[in-house]
PDBML (XML) file of the C-alpha atoms, coordinates in Angstrom:
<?xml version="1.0" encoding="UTF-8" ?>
<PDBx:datablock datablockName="MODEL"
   xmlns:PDBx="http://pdbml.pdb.org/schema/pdbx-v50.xsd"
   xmlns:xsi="http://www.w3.org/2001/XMLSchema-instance"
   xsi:schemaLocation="http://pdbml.pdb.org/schema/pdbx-v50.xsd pdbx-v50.xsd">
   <PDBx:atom_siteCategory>
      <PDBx:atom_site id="1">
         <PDBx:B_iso_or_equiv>0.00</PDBx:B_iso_or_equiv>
         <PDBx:Cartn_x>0.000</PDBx:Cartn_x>
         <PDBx:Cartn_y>0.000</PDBx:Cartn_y>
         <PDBx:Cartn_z>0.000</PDBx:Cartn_z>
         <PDBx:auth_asym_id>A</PDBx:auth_asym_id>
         <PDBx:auth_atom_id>CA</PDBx:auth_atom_id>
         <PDBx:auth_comp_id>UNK</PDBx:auth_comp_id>
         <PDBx:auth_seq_id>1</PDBx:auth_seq_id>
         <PDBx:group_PDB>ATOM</PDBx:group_PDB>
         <PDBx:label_alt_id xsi:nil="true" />
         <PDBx:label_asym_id>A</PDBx:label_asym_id>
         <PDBx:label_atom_id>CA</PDBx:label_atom_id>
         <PDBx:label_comp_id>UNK</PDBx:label_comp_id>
         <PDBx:label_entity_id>1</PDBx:label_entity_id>
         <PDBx:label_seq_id>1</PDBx:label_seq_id>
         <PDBx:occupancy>1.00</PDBx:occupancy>
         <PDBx:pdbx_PDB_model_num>1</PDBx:pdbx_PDB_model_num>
         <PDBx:type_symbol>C</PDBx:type_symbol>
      </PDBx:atom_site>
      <PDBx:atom_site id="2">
         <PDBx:B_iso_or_equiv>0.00</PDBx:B_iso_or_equiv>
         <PDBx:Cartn_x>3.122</PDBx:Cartn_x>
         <PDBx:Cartn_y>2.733</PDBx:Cartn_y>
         <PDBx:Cartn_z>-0.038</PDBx:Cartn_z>
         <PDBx:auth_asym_id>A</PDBx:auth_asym_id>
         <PDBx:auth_atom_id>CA</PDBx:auth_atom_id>
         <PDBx:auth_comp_id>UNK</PDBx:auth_comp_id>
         <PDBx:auth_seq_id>2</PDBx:auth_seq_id>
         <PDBx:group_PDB>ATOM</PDBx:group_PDB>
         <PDBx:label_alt_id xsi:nil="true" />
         <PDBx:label_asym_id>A</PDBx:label_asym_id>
         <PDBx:label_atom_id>CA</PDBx:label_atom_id>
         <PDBx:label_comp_id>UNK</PDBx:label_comp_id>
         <PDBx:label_entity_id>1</PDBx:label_entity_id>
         <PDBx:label_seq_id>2</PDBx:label_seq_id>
         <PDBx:occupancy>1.00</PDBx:occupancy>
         <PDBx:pdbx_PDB_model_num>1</PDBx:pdbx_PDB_model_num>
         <PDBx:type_symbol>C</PDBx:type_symbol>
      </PDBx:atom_site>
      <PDBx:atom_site id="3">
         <PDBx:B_iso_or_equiv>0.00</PDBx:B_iso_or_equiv>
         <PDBx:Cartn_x>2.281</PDBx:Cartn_x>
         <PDBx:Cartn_y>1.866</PDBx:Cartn_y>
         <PDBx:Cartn_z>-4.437</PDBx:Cartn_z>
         <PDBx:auth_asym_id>A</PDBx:auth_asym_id>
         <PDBx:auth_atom_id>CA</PDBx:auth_atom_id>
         <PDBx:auth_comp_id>UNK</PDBx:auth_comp_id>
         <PDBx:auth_seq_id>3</PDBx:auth_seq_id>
         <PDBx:group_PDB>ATOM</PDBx:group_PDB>
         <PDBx:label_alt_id xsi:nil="true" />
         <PDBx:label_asym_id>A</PDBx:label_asym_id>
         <PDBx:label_atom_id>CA</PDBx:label_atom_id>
         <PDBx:label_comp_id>UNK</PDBx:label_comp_id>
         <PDBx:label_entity_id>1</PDBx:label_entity_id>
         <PDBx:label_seq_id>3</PDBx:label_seq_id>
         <PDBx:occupancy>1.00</PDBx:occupancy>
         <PDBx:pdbx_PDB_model_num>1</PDBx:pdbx_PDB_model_num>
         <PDBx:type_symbol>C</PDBx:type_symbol>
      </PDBx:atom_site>
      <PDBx:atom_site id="4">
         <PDBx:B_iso_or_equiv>0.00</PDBx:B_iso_or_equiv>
         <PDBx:Cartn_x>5.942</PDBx:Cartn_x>
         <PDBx:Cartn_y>3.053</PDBx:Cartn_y>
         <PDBx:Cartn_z>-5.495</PDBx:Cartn_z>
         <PDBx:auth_asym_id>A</PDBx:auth_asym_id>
         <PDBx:auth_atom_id>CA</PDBx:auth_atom_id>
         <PDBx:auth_comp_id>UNK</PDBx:auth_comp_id>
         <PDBx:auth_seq_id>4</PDBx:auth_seq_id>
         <PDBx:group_PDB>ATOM</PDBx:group_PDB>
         <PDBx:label_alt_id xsi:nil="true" />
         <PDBx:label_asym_id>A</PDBx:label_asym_id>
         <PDBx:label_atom_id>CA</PDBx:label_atom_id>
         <PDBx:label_comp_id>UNK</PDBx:label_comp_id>
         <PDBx:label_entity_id>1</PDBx:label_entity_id>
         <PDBx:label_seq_id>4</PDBx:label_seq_id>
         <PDBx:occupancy>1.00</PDBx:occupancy>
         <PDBx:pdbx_PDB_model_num>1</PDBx:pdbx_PDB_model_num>
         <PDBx:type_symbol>C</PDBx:type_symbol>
      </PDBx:atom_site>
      <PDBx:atom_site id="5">
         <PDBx:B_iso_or_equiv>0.00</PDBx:B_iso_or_equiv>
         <PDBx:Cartn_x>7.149</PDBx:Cartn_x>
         <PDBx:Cartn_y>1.631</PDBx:Cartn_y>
         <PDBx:Cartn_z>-9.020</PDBx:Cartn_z>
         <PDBx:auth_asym_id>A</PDBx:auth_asym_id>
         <PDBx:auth_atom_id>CA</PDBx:auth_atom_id>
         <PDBx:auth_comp_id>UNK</PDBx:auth_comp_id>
         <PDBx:auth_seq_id>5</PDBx:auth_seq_id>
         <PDBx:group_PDB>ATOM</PDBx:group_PDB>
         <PDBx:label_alt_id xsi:nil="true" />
         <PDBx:label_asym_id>A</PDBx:label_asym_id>
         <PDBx:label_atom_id>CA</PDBx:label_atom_id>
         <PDBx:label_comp_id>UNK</PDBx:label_comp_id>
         <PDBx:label_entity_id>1</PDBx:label_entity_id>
         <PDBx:label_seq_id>5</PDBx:label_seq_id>
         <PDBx:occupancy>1.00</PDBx:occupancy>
         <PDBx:pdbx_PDB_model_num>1</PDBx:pdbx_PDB_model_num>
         <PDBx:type_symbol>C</PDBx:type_symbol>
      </PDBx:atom_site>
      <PDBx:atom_site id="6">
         <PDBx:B_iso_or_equiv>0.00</PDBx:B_iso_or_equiv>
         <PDBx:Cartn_x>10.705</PDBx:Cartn_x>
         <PDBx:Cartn_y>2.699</PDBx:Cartn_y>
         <PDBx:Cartn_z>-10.797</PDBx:Cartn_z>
         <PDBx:auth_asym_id>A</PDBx:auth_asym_id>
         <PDBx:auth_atom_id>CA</PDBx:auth_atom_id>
         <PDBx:auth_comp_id>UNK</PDBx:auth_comp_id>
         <PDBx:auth_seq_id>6</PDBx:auth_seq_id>
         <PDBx:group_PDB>ATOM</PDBx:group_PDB>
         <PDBx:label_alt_id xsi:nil="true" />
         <PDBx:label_asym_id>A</PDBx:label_asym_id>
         <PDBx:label_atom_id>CA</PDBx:label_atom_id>
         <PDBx:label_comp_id>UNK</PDBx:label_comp_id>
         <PDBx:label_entity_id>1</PDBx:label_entity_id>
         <PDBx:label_seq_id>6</PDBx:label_seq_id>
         <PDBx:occupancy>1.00</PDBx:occupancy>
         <PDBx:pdbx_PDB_model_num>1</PDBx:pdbx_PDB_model_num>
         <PDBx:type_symbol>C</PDBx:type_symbol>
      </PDBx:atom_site>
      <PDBx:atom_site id="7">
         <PDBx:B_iso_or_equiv>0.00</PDBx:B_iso_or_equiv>
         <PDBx:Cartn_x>12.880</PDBx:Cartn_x>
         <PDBx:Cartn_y>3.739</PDBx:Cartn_y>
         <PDBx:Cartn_z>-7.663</PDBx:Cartn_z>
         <PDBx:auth_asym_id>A</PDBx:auth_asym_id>
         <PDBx:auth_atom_id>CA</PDBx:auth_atom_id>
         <PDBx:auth_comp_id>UNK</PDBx:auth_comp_id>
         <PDBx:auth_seq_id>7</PDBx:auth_seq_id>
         <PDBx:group_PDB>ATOM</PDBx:group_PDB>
         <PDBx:label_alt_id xsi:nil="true" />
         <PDBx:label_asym_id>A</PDBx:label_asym_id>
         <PDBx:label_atom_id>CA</PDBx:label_atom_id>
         <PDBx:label_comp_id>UNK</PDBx:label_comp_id>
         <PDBx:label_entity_id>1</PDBx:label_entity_id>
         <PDBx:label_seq_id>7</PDBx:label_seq_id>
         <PDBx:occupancy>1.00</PDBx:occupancy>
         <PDBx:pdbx_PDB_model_num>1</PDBx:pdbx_PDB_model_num>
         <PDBx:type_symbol>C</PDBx:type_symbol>
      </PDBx:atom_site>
      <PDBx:atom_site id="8">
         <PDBx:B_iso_or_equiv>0.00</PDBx:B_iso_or_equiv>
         <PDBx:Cartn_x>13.535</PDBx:Cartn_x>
         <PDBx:Cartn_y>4.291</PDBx:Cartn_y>
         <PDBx:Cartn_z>-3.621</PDBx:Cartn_z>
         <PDBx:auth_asym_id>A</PDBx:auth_asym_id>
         <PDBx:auth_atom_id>CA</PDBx:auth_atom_id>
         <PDBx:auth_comp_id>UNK</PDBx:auth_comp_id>
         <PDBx:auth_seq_id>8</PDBx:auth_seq_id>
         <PDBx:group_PDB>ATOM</PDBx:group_PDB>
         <PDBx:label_alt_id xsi:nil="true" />
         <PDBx:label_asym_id>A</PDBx:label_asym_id>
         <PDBx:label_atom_id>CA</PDBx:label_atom_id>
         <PDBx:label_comp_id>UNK</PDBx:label_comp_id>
         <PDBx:label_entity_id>1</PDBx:label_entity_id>
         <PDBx:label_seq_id>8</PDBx:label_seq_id>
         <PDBx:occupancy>1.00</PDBx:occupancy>
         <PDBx:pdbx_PDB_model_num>1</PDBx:pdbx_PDB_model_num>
         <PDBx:type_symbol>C</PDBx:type_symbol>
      </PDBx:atom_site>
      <PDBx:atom_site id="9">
         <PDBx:B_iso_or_equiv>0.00</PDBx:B_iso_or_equiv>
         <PDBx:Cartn_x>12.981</PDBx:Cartn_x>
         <PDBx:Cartn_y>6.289</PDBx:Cartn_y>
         <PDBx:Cartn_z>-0.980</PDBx:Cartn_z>
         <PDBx:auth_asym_id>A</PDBx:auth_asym_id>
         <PDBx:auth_atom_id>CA</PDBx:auth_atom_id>
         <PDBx:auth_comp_id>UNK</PDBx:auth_comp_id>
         <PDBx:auth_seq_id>9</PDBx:auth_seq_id>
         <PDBx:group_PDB>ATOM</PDBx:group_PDB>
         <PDBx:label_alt_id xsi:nil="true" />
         <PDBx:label_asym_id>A</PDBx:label_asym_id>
         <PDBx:label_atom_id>CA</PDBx:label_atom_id>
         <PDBx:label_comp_id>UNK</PDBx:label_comp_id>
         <PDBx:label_entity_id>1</PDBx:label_entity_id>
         <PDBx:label_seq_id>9</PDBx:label_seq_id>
         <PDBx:occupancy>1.00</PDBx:occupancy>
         <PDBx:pdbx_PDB_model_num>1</PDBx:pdbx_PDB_model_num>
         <PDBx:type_symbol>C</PDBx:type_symbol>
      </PDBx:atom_site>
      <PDBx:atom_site id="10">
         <PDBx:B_iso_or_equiv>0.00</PDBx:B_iso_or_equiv>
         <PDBx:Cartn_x>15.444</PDBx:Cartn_x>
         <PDBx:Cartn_y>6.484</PDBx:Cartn_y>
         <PDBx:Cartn_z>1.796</PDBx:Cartn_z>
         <PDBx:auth_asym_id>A</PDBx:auth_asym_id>
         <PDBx:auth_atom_id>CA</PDBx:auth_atom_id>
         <PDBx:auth_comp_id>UNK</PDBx:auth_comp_id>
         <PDBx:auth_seq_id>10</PDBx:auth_seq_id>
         <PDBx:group_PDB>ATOM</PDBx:group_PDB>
         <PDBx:label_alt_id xsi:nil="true" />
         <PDBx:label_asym_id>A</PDBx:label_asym_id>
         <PDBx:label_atom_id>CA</PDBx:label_atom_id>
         <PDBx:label_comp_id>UNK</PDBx:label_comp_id>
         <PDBx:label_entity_id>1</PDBx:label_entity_id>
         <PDBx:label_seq_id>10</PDBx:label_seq_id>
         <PDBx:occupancy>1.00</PDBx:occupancy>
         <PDBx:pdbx_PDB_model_num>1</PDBx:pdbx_PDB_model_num>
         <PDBx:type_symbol>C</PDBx:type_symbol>
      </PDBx:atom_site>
      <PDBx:atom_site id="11">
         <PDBx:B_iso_or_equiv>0.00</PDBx:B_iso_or_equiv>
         <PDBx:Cartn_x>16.158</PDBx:Cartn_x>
         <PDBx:Cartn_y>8.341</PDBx:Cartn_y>
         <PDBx:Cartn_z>5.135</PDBx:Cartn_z>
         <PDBx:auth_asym_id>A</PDBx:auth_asym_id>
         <PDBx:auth_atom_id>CA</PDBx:auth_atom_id>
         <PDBx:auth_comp_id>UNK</PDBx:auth_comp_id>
         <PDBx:auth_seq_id>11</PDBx:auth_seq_id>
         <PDBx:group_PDB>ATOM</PDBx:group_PDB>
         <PDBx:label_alt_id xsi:nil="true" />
         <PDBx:label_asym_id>A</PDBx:label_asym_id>
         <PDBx:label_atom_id>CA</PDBx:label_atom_id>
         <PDBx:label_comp_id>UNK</PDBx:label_comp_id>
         <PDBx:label_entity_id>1</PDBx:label_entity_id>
         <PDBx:label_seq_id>11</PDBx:label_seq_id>
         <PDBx:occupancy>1.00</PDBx:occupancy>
         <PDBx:pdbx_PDB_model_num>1</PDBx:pdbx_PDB_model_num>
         <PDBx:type_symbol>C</PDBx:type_symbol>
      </PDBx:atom_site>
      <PDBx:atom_site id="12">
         <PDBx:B_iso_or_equiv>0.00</PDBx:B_iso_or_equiv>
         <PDBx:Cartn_x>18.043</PDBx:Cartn_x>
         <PDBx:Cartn_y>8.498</PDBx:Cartn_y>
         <PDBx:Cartn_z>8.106</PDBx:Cartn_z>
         <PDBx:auth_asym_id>A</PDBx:auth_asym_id>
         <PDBx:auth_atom_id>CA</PDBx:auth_atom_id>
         <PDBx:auth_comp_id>UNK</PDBx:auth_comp_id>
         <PDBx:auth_seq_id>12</PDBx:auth_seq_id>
         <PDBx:group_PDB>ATOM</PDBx:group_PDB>
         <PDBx:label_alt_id xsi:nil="true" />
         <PDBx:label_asym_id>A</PDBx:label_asym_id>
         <PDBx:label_atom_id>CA</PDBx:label_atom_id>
         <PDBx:label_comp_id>UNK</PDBx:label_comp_id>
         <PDBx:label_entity_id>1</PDBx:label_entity_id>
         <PDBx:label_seq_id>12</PDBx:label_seq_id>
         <PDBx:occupancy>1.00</PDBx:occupancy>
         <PDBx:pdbx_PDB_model_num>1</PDBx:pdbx_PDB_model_num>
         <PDBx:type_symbol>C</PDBx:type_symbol>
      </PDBx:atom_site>
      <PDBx:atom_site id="13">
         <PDBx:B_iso_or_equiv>0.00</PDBx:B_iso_or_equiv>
         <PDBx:Cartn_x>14.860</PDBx:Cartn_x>
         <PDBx:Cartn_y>9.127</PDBx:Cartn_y>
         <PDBx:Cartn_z>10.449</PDBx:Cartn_z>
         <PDBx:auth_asym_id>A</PDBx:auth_asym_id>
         <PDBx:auth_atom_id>CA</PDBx:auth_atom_id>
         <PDBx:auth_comp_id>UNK</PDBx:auth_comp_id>
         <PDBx:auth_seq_id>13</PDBx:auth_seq_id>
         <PDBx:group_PDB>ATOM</PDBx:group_PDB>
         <PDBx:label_alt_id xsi:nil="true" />
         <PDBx:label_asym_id>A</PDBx:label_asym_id>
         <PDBx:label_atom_id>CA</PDBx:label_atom_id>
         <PDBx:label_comp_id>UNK</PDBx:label_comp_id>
         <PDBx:label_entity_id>1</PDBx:label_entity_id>
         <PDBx:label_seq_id>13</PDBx:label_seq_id>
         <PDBx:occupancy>1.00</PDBx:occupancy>
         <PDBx:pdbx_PDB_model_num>1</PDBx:pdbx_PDB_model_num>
         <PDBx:type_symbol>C</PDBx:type_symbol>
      </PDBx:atom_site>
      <PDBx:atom_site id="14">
         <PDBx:B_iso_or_equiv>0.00</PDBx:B_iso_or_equiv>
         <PDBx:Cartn_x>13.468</PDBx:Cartn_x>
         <PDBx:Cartn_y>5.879</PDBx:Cartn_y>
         <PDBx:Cartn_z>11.508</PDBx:Cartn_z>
         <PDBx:auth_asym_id>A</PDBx:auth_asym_id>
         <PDBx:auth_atom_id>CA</PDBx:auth_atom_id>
         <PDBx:auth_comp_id>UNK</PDBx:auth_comp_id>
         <PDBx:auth_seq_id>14</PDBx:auth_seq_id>
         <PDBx:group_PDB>ATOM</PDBx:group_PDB>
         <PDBx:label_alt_id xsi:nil="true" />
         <PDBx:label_asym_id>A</PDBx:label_asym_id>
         <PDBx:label_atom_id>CA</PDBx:label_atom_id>
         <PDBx:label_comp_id>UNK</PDBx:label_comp_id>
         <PDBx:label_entity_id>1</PDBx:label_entity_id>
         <PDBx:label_seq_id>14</PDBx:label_seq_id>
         <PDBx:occupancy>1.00</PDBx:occupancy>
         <PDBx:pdbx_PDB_model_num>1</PDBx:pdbx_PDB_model_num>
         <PDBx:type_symbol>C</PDBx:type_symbol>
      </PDBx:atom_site>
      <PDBx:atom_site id="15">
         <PDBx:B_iso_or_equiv>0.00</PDBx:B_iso_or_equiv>
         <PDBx:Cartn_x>11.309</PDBx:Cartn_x>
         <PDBx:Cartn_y>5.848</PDBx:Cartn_y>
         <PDBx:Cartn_z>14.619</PDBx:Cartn_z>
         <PDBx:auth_asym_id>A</PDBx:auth_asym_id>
         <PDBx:auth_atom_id>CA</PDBx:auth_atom_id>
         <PDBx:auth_comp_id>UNK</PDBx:auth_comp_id>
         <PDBx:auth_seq_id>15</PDBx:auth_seq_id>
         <PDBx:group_PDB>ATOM</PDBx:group_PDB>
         <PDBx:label_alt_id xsi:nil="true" />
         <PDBx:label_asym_id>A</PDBx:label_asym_id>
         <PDBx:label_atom_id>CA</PDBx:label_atom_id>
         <PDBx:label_comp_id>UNK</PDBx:label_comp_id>
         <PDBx:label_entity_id>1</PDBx:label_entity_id>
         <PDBx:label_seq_id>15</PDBx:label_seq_id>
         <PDBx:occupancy>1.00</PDBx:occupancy>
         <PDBx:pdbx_PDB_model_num>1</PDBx:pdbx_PDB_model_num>
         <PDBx:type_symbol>C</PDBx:type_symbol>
      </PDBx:atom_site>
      <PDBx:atom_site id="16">
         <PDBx:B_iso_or_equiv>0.00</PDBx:B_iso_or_equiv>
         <PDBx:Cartn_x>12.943</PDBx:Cartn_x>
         <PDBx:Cartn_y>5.548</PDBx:Cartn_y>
         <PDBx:Cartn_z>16.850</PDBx:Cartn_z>
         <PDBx:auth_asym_id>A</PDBx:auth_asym_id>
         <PDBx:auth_atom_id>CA</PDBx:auth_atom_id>
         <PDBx:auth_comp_id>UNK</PDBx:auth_comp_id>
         <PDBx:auth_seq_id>16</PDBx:auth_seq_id>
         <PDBx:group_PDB>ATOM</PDBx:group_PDB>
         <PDBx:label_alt_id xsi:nil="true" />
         <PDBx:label_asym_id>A</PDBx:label_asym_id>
         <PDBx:label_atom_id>CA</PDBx:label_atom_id>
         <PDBx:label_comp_id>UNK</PDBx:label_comp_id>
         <PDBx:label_entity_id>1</PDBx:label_entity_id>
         <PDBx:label_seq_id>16</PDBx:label_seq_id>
         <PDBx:occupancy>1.00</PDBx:occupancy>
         <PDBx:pdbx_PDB_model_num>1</PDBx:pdbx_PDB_model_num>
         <PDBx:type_symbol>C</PDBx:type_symbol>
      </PDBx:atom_site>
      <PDBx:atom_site id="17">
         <PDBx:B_iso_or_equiv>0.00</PDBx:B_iso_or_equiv>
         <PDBx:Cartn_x>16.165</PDBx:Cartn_x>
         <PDBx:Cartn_y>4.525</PDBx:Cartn_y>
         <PDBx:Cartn_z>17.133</PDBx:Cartn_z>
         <PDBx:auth_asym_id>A</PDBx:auth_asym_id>
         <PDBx:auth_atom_id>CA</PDBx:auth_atom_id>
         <PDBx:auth_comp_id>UNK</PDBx:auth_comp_id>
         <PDBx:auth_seq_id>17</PDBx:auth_seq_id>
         <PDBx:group_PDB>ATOM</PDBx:group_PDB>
         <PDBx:label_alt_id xsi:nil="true" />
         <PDBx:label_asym_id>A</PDBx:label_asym_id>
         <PDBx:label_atom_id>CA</PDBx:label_atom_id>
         <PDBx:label_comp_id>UNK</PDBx:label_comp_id>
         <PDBx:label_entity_id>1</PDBx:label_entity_id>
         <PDBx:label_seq_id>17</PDBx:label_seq_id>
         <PDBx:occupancy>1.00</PDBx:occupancy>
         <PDBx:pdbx_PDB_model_num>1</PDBx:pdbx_PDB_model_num>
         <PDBx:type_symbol>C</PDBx:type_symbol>
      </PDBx:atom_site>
      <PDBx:atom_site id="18">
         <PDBx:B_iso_or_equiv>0.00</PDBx:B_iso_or_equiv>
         <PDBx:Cartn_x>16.676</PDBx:Cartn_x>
         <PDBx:Cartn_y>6.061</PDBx:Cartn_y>
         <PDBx:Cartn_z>13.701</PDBx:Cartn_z>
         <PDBx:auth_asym_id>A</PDBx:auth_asym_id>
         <PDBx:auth_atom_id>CA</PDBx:auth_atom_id>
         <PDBx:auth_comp_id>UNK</PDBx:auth_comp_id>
         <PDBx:auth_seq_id>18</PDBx:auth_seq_id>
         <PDBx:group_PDB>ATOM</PDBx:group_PDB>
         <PDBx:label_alt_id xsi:nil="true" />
         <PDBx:label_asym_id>A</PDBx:label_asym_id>
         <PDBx:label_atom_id>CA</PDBx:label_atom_id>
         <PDBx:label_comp_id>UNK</PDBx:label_comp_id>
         <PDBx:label_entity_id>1</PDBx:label_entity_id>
         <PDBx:label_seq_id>18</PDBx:label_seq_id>
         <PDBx:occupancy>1.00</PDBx:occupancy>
         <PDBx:pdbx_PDB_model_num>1</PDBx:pdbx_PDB_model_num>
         <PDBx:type_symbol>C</PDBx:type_symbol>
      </PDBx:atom_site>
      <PDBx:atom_site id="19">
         <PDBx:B_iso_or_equiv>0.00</PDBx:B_iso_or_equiv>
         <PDBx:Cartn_x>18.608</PDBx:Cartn_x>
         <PDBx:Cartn_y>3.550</PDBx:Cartn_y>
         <PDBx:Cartn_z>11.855</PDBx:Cartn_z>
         <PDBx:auth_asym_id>A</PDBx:auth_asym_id>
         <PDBx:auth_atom_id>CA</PDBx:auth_atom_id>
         <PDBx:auth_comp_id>UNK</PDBx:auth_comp_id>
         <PDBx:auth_seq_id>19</PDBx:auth_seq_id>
         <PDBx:group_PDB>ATOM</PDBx:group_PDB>
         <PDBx:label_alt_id xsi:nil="true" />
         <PDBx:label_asym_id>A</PDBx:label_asym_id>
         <PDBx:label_atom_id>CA</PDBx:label_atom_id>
         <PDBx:label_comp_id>UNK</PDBx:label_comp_id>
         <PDBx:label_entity_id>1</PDBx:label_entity_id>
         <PDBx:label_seq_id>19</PDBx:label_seq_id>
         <PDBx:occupancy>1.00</PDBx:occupancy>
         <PDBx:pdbx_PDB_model_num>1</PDBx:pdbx_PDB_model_num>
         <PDBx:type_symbol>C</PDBx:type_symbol>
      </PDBx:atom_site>
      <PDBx:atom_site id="20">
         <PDBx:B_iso_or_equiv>0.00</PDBx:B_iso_or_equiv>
         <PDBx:Cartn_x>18.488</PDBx:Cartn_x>
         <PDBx:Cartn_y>4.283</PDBx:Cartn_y>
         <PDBx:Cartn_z>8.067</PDBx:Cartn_z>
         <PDBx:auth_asym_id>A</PDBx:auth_asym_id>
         <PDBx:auth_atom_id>CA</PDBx:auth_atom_id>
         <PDBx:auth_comp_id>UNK</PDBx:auth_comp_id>
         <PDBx:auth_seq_id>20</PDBx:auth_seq_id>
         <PDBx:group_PDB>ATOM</PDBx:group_PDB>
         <PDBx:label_alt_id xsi:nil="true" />
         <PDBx:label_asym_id>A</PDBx:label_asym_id>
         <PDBx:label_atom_id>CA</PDBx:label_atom_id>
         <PDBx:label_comp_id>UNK</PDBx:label_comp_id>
         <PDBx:label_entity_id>1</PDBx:label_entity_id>
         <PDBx:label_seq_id>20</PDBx:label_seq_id>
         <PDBx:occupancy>1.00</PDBx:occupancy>
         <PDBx:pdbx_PDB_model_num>1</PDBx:pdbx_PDB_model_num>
         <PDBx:type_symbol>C</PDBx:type_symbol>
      </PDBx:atom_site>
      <PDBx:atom_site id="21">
         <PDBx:B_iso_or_equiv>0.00</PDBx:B_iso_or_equiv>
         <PDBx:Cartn_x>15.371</PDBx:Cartn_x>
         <PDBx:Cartn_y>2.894</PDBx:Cartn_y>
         <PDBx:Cartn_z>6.400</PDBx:Cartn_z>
         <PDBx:auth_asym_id>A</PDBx:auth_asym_id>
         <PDBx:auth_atom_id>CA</PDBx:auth_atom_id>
         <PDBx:auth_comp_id>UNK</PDBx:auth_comp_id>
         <PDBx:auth_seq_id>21</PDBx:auth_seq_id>
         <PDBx:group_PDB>ATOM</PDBx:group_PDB>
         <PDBx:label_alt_id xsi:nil="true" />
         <PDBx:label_asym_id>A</PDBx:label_asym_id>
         <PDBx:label_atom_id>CA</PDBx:label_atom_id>
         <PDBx:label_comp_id>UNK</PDBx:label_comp_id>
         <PDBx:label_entity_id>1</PDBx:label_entity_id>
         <PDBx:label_seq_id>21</PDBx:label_seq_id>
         <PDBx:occupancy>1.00</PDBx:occupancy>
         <PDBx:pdbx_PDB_model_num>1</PDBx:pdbx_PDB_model_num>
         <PDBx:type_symbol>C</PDBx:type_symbol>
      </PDBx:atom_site>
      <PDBx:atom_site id="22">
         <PDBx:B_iso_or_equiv>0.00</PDBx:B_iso_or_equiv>
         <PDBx:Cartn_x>14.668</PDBx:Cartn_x>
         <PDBx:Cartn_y>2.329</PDBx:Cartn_y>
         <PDBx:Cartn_z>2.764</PDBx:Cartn_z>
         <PDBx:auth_asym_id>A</PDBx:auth_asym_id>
         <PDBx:auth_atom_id>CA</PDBx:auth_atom_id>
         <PDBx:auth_comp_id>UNK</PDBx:auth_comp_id>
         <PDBx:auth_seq_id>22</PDBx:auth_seq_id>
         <PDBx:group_PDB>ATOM</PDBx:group_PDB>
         <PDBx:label_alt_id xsi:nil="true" />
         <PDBx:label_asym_id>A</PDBx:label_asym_id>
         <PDBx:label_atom_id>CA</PDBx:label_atom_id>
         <PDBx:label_comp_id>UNK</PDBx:label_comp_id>
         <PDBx:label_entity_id>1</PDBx:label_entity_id>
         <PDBx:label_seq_id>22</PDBx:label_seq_id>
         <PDBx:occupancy>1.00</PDBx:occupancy>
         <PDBx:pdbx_PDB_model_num>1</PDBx:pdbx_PDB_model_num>
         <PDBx:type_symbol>C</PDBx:type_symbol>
      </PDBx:atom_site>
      <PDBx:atom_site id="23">
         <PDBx:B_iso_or_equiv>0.00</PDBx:B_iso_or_equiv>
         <PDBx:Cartn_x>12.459</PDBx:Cartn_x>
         <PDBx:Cartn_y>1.160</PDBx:Cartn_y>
         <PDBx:Cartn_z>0.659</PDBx:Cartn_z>
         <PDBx:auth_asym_id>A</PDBx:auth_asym_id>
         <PDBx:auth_atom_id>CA</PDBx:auth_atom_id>
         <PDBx:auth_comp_id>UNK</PDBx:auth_comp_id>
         <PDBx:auth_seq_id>23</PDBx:auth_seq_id>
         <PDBx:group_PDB>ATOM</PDBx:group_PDB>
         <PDBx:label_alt_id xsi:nil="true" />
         <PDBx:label_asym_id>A</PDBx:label_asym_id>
         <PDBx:label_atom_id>CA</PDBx:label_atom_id>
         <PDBx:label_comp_id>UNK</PDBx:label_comp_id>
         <PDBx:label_entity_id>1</PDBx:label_entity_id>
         <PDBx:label_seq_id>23</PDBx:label_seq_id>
         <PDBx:occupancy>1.00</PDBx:occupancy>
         <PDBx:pdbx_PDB_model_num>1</PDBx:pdbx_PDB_model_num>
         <PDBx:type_symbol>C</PDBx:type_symbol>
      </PDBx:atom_site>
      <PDBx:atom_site id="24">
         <PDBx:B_iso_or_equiv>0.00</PDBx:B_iso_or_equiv>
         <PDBx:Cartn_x>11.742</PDBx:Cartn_x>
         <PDBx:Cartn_y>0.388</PDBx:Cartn_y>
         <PDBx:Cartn_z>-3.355</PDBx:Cartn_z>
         <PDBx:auth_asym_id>A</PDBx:auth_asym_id>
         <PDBx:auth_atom_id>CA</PDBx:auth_atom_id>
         <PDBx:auth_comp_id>UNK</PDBx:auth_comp_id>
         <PDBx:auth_seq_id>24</PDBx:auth_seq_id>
         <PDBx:group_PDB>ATOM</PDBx:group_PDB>
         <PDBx:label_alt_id xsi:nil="true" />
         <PDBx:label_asym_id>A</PDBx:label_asym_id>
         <PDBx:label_atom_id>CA</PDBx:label_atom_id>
         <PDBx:label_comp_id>UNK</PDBx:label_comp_id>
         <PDBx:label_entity_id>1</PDBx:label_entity_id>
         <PDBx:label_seq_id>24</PDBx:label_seq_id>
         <PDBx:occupancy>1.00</PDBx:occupancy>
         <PDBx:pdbx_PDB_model_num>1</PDBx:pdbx_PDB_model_num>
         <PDBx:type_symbol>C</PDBx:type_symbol>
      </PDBx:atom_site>
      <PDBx:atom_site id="25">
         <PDBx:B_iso_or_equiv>0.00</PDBx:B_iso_or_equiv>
         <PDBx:Cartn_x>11.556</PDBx:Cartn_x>
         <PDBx:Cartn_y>-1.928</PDBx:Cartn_y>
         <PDBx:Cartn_z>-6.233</PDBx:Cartn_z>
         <PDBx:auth_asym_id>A</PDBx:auth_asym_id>
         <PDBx:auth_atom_id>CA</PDBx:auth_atom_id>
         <PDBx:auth_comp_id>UNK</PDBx:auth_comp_id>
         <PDBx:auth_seq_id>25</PDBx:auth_seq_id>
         <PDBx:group_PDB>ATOM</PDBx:group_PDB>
         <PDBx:label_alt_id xsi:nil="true" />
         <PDBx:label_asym_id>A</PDBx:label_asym_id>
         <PDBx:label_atom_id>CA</PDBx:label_atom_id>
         <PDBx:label_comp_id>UNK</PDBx:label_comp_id>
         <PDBx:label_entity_id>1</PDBx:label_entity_id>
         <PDBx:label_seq_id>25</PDBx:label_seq_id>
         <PDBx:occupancy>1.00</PDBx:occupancy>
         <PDBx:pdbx_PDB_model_num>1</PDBx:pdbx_PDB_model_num>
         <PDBx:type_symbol>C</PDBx:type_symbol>
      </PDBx:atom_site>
   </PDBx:atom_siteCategory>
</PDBx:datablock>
């Protein structure tokens, strides 16, 4: 249901011990 196509989306704020999160195809 986040429905992203052709890339990533990335940052540094991850609730909450804010470990880099990512996510893509």
């Amino acid at each position: 249901n986040y429905r992203l196509r052709g890339g990533a989306v990335a940052s540094s704020i991850g609730h909450d011990s804010h470990n880099l999160i990512v996510l893509g195809d």
